[in-house]
C-alpha atoms as a PDB file:
ATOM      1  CA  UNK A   1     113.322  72.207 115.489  1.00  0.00           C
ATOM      2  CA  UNK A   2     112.220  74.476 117.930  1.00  0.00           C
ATOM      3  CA  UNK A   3     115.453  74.829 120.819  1.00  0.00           C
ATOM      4  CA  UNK A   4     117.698  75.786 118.059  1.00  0.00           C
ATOM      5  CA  UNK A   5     118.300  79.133 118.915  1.00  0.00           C
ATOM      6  CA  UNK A   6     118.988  78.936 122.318  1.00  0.00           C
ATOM      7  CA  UNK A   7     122.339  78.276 121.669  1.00  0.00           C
ATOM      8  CA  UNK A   8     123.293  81.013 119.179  1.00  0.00           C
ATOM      9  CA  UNK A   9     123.944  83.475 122.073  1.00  0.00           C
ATOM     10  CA  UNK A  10     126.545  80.841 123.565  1.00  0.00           C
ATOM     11  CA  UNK A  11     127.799  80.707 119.589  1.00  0.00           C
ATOM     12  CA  UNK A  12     128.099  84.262 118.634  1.00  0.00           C
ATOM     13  CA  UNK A  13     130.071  85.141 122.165  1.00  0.00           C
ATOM     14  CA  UNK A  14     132.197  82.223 121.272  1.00  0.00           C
ATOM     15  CA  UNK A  15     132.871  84.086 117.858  1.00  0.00           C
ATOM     16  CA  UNK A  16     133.687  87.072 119.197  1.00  0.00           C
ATOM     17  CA  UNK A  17     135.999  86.045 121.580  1.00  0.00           C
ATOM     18  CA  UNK A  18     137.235  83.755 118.667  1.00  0.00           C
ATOM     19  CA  UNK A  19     137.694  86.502 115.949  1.00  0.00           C
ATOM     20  CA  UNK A  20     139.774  88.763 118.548  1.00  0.00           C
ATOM     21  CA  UNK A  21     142.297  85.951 118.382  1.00  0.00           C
ATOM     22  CA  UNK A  22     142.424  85.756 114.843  1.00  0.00           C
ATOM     23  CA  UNK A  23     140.834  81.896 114.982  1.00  0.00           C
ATOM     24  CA  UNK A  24     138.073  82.564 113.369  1.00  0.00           C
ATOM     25  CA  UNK A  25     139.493  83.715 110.243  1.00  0.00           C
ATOM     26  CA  UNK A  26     141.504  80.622 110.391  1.00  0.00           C
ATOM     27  CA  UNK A  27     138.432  78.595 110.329  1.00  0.00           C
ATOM     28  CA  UNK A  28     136.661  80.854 107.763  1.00  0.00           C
ATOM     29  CA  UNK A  29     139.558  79.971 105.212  1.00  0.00           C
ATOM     30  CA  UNK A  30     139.588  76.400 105.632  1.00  0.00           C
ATOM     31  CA  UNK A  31     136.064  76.300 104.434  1.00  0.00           C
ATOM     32  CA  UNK A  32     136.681  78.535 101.937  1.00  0.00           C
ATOM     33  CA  UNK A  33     139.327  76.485 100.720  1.00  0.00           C
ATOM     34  CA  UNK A  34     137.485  73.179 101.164  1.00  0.00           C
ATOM     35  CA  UNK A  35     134.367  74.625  98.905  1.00  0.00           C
ATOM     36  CA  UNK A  36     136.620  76.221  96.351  1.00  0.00           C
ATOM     37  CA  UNK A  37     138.353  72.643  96.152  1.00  0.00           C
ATOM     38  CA  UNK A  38     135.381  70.871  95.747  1.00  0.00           C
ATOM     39  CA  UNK A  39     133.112  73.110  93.185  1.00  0.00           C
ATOM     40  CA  UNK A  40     135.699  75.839  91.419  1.00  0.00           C
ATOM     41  CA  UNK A  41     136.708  79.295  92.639  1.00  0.00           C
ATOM     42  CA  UNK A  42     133.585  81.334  90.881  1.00  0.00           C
ATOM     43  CA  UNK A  43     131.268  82.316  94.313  1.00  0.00           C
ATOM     44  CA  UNK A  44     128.369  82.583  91.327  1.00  0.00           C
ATOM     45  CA  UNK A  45     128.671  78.818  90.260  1.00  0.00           C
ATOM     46  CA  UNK A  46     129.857  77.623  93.248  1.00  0.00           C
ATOM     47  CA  UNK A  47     126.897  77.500  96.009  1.00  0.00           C
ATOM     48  CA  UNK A  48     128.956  76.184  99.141  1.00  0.00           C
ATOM     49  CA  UNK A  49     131.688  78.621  98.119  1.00  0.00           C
ATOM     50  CA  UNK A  50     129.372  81.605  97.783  1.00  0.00           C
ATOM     51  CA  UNK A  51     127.589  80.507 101.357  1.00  0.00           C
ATOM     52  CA  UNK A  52     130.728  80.003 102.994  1.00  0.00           C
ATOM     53  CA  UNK A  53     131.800  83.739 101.705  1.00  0.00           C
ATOM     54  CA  UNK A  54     129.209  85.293 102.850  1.00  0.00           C
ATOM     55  CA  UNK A  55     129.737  83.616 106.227  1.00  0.00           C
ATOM     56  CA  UNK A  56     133.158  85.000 106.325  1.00  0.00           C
ATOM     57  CA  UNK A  57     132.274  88.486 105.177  1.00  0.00           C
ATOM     58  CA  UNK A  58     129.366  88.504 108.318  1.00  0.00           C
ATOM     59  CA  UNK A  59     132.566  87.551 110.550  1.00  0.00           C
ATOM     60  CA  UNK A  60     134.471  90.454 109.457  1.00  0.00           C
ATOM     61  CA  UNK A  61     137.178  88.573 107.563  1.00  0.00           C
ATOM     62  CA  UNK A  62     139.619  90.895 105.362  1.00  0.00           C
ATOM     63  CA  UNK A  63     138.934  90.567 101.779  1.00  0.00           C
ATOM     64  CA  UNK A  64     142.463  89.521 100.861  1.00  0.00           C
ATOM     65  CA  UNK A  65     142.199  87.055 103.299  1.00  0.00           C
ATOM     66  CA  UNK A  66     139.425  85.928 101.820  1.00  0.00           C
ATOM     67  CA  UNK A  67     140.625  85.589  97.907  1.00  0.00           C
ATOM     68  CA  UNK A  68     144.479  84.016  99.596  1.00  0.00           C
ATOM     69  CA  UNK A  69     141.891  80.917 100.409  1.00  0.00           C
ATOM     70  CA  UNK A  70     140.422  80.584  96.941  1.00  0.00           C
ATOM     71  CA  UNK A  71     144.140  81.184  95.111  1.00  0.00           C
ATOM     72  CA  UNK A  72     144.678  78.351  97.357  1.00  0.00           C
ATOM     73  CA  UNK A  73     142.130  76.174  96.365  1.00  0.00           C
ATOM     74  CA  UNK A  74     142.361  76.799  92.904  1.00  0.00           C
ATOM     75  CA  UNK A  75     146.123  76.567  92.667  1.00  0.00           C
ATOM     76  CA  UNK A  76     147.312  79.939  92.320  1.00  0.00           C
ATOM     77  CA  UNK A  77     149.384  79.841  95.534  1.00  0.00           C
ATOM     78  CA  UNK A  78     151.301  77.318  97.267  1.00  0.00           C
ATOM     79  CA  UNK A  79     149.138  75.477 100.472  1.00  0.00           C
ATOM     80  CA  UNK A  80     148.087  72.452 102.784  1.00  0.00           C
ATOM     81  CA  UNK A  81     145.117  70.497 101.685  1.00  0.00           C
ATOM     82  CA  UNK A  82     142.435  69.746 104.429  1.00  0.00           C
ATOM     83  CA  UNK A  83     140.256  66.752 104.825  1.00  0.00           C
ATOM     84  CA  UNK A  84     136.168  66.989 106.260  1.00  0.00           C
ATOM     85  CA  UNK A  85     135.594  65.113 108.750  1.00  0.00           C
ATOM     86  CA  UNK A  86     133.076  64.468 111.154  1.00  0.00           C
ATOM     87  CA  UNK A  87     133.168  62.770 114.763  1.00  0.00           C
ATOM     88  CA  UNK A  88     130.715  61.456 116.789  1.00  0.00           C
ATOM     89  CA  UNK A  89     130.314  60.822 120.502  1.00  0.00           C
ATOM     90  CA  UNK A  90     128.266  61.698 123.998  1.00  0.00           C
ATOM     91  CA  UNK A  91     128.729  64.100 125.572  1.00  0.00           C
ATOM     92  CA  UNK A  92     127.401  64.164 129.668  1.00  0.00           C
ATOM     93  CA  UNK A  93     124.362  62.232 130.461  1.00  0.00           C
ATOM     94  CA  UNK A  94     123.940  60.866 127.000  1.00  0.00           C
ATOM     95  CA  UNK A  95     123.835  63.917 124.982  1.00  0.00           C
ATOM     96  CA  UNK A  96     124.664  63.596 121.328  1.00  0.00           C
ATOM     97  CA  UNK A  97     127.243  65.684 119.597  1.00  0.00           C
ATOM     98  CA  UNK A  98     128.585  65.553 116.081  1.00  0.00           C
ATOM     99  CA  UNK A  99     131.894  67.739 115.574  1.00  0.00           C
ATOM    100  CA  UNK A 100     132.505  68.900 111.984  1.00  0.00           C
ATOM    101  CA  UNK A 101     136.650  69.314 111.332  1.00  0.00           C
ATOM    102  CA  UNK A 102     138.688  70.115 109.037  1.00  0.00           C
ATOM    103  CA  UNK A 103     142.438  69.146 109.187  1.00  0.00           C
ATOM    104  CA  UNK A 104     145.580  68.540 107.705  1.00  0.00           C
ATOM    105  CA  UNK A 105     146.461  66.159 110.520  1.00  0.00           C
ATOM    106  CA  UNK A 106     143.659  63.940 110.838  1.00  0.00           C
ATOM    107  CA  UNK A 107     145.963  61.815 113.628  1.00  0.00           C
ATOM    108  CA  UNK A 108     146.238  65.090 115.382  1.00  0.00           C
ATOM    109  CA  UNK A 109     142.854  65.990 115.475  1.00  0.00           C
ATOM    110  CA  UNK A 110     141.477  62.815 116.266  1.00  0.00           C
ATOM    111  CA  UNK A 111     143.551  62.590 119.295  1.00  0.00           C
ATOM    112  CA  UNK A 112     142.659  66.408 120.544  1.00  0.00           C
ATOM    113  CA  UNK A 113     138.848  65.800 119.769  1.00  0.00           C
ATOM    114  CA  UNK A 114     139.128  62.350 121.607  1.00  0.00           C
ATOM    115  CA  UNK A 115     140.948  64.000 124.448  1.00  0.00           C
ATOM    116  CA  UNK A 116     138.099  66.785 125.000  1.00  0.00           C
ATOM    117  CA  UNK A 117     135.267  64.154 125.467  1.00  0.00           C
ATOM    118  CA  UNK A 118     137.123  62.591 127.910  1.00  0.00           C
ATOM    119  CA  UNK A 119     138.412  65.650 129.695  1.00  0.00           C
ATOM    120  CA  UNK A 120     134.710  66.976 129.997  1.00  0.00           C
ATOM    121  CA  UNK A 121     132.496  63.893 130.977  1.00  0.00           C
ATOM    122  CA  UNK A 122     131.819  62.412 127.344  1.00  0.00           C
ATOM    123  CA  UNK A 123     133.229  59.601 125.173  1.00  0.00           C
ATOM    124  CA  UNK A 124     133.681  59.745 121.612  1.00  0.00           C
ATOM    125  CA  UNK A 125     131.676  57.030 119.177  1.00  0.00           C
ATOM    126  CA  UNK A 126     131.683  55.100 116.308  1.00  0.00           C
ATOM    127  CA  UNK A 127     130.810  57.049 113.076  1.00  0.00           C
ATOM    128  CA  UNK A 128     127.051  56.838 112.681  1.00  0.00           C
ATOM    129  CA  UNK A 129     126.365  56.442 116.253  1.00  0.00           C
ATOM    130  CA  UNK A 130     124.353  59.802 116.443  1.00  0.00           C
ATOM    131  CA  UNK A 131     123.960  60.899 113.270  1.00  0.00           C
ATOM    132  CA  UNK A 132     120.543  59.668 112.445  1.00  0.00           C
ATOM    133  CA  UNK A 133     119.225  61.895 115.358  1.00  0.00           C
ATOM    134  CA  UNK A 134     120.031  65.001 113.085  1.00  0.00           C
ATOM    135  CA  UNK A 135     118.046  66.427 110.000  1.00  0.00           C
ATOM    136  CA  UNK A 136     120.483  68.844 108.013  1.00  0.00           C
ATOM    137  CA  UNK A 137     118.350  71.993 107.133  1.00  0.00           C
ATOM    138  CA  UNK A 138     118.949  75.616 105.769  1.00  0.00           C
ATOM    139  CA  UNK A 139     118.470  77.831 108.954  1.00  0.00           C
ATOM    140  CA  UNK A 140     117.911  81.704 108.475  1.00  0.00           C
ATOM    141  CA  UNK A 141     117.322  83.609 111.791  1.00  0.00           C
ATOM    142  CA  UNK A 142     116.205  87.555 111.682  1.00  0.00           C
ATOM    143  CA  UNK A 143     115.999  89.893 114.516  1.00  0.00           C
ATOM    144  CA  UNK A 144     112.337  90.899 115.386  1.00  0.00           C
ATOM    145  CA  UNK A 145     114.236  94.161 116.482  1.00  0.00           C
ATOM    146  CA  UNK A 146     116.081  94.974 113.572  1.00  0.00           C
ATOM    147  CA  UNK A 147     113.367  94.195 111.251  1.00  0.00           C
ATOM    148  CA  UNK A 148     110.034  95.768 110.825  1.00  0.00           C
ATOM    149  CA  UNK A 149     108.721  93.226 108.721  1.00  0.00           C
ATOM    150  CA  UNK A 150     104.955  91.742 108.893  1.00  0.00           C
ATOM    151  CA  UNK A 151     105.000  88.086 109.864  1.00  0.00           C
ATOM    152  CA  UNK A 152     102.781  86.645 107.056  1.00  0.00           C
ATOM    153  CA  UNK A 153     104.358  88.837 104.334  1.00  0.00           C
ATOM    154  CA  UNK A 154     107.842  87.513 105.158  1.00  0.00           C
ATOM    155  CA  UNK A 155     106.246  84.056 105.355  1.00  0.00           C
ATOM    156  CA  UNK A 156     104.553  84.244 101.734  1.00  0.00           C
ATOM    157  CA  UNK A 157     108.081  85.505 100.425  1.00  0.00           C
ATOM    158  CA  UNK A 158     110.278  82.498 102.338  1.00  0.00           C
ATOM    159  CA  UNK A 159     107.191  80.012 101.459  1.00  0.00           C
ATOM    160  CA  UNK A 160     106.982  80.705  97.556  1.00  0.00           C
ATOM    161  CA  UNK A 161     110.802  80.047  97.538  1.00  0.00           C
ATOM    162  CA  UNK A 162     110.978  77.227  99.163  1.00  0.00           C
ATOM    163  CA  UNK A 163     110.699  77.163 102.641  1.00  0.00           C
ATOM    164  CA  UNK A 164     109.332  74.648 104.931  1.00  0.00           C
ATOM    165  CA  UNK A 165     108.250  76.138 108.198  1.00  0.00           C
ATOM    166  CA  UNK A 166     109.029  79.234 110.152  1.00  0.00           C
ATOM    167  CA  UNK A 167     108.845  79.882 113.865  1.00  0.00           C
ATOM    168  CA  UNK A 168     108.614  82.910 115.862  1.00  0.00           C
ATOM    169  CA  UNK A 169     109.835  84.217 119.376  1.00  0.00           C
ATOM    170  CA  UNK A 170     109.828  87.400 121.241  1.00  0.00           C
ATOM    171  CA  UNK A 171     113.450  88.061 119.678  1.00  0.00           C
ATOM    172  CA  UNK A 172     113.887  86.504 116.624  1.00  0.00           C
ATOM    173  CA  UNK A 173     112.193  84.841 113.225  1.00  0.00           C
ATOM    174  CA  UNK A 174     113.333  81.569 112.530  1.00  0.00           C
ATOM    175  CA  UNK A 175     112.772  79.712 108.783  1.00  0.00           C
ATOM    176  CA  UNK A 176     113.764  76.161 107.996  1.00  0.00           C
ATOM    177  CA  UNK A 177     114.238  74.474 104.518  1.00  0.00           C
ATOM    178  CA  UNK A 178     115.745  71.694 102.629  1.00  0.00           C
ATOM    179  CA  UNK A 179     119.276  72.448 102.119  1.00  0.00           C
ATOM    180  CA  UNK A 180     118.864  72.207  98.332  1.00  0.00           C
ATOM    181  CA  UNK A 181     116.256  75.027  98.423  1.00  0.00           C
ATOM    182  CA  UNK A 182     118.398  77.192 100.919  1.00  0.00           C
ATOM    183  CA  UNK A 183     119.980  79.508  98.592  1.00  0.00           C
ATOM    184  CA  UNK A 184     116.801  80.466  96.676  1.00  0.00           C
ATOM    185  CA  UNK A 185     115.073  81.420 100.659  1.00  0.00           C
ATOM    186  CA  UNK A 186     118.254  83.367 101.246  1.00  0.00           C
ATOM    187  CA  UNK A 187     118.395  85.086  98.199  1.00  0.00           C
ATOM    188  CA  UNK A 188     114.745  85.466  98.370  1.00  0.00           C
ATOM    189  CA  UNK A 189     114.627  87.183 101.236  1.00  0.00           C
ATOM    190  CA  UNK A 190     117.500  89.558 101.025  1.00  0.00           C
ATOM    191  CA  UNK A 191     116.071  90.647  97.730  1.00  0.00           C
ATOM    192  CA  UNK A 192     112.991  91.578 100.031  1.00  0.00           C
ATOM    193  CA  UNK A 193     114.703  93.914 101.848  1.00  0.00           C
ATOM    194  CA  UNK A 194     115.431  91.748 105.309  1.00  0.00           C
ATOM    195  CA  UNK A 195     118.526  91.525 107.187  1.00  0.00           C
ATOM    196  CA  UNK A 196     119.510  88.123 107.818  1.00  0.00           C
ATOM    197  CA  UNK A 197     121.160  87.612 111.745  1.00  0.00           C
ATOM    198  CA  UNK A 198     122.069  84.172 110.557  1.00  0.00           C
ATOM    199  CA  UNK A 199     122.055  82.233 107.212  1.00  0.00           C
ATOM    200  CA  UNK A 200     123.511  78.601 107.344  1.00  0.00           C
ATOM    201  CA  UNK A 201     123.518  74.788 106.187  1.00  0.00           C
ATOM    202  CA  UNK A 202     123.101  73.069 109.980  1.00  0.00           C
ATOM    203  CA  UNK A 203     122.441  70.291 111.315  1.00  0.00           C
ATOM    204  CA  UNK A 204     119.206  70.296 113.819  1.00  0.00           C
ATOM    205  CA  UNK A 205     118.102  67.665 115.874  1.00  0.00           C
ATOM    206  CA  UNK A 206     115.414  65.413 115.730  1.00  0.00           C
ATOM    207  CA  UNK A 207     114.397  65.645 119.987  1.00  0.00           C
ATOM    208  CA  UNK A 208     116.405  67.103 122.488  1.00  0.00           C
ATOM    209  CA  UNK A 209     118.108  65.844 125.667  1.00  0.00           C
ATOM    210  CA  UNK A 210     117.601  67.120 128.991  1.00  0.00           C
ATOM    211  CA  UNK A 211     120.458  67.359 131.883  1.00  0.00           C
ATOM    212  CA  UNK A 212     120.922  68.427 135.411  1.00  0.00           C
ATOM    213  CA  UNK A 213     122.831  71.393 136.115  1.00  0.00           C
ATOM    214  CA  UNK A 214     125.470  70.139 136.893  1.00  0.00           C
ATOM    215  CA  UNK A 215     125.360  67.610 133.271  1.00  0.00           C
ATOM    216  CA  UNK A 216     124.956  71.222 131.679  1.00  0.00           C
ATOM    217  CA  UNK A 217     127.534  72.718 132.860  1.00  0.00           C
ATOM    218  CA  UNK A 218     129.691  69.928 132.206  1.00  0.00           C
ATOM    219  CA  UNK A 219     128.162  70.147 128.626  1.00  0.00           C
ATOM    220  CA  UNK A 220     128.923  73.613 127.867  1.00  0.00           C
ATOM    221  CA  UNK A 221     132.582  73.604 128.645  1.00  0.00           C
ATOM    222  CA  UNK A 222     132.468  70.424 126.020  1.00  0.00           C
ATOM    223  CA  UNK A 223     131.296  72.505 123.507  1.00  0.00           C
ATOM    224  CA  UNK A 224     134.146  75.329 124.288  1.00  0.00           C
ATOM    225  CA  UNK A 225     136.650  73.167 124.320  1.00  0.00           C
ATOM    226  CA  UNK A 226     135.937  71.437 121.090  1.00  0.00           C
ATOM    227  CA  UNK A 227     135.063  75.107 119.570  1.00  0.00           C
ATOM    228  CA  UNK A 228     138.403  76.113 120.805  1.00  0.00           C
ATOM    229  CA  UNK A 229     140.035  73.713 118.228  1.00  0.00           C
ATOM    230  CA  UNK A 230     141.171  75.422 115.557  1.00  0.00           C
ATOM    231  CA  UNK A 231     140.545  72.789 113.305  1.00  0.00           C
ATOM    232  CA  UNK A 232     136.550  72.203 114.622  1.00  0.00           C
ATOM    233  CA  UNK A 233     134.325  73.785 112.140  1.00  0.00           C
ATOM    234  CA  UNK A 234     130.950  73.283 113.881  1.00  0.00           C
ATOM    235  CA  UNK A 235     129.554  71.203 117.241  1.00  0.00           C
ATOM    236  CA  UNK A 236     126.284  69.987 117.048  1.00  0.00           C
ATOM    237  CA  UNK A 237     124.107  68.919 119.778  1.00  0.00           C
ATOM    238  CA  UNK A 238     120.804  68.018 121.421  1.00  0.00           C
ATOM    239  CA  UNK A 239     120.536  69.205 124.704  1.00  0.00           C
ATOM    240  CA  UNK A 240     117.826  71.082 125.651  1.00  0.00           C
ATOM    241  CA  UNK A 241     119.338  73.840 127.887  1.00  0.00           C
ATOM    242  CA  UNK A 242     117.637  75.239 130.488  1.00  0.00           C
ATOM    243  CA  UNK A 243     117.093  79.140 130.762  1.00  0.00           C
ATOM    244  CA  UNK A 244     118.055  79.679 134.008  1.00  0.00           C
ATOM    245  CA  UNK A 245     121.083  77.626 133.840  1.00  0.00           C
ATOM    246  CA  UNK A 246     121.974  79.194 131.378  1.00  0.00           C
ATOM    247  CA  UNK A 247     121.821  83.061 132.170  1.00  0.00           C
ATOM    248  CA  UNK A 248     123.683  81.550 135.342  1.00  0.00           C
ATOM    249  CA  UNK A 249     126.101  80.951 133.151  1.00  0.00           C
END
C-alpha cells in the first residue's frame, strides 16, 4: 500500500486549481446525487451519502449547493440522472489506470476518455483488464504536523475500530481498512480528537509500476487530462513515481 501518498500532492494542487474554476463543485454534486439516488437523502442512514458530504464540505462546497444535489436525487427539483462508470486502460509503459465517471452522456464520455489515452501515450482496455491489480480500501491520512498525537495511542484507537494497518512517514499517518469498517475508523478517530487531511473509499494497488522519465512525464499529463474531465470522478493508478521526477515537475 505503501506509494499511496505520493500522489496526493499532485491531487490536492489539481483540486485547487479545480475548485477556482468551479469544477470541483460540479463533481462534488454528481456524487452527491449518485449516493442520494442510490441509498435516500438522510446523510445519517445513508453512509456513501454522508462520506461523499463530508468530502464536499472539506472542498469548500456552498451548503446550498450541497442540499440542490440531494433535492435532486430525491426528487424535489427537476435534474439529469448520471450513470457510474468505470474505464480501464494503460497508460505509458504499461501502467494501469482505472477512471471512475459519472455521466449523463456515456457516448460522450467514452469518446473524451478514449481520446486522452491516446493523446498521452496510453490505450484504453477491456473492462476487467486492470482491475484485479487494485484492492478497494478506506484510506485516512493525518498530518504529523498538525497533529500532536502519540503513534501507538492513535493506533489502539484506529485498531479497536477496525483498522487493518497503519503506516508512518516524516509528514503524514496513513491507516488502511476494509471499506465496510471505514466509517466506524473515521468516526473513531474524529471522536478522538484528530484532524483527518484525507478520509476516502479508494482504490490502492496491489504492486506498482516503474517508468522512465520521460514514461512519467507522459503519465502525469494522462492523469491531468483525464482529471480535467468534468465528468471523471477519480484516476487510479500504479506507477511508482520517482521523487526527483517529480519535484522536477
Amino acid at each position: 500500500m505503501a506509494g499511496h501518498s505520493k500522489w496526493k500532492n499532485i491531487q490536492r494542487r489539481k483540486n485547487a486549481q479545480d475548485a477556482k474554476r468551479g469544477k470541483i463543485f460540479m463533481k462534488m454534486a454528481k456524487e452527491i446525487f449518485v449516493a442520494a439516488k442510490q441509498g435516500g437523502g438522510d446523510p445519517d442512514m445513508n453512509p456513501s451519502l454522508r462520506l461523499a458530504v463530508d468530502k464536499a464540505k472539506a472542498n469548500n462546497m456552498p451548503n446550498d449547493n450541497i442540499d440542490r444535489a440531494i433535492k435532486k436525487a430525491t426528487g424535489d427539483l427537476e435534474g439529469v440522472n448520471y450513470e457510474e462508470l468505470t474505464y480501464e486502460g494503460y497508460g505509458p509503459g504499461g501502467v494501469a489506470v482505472m477512471v471512475q465517471v459519472l455521466t449523463d452522456n456515456k457516448n460522450r464520455t467514452a469518446s473524451e476518455i478514449r481520446h486522452a489515452f491516446n493523446k498521452n501515450g496510453g490505450n484504453l482496455g477491456e473492462n476487467g483488464c486492470v482491475a484485479f491489480m487494485f484492492d478497494r480500501k478506506g484510506y485516512i491520512e493525518i498530518d504529523r504536523e498538525t497533529t500532536e498525537a502519540d503513534e501507538d495511542e492513535m493506533l489502539l484507537v484506529a485498531i479497536e475500530a477496525g483498522a487493518e494497518e497503519m503506516e508512518t512517514t516524516d509528514e503524514t499517518f496513513e491507516i488502511y481498512t476494509d471499506p465496510e469498517s471505514f466509517g466506524e475508523v473515521k468516526s473513531a478517530l474524529e471522536e478522538n480528537g484528530y484532524t483527518l487531511e484525507t478520509a476516502e473509499i479508494t482504490m490502492l494497488p496491489q504492486t506498482l509500476s516503474p517508468l522512465s522519465e520521460d514514461d512519467t512525464k507522459k503519465m502525469i499529463r494522462l492523469v491531468e487530462t483525464l482529471e480535467d474531465n468534468e465528468d471523471v470522478q477519480d484516476v487510479y493508478h500504479n506507477l511508482d513515481a520517482d521523487d526527483e521526477v517529480l519535484a522536477q515537475l
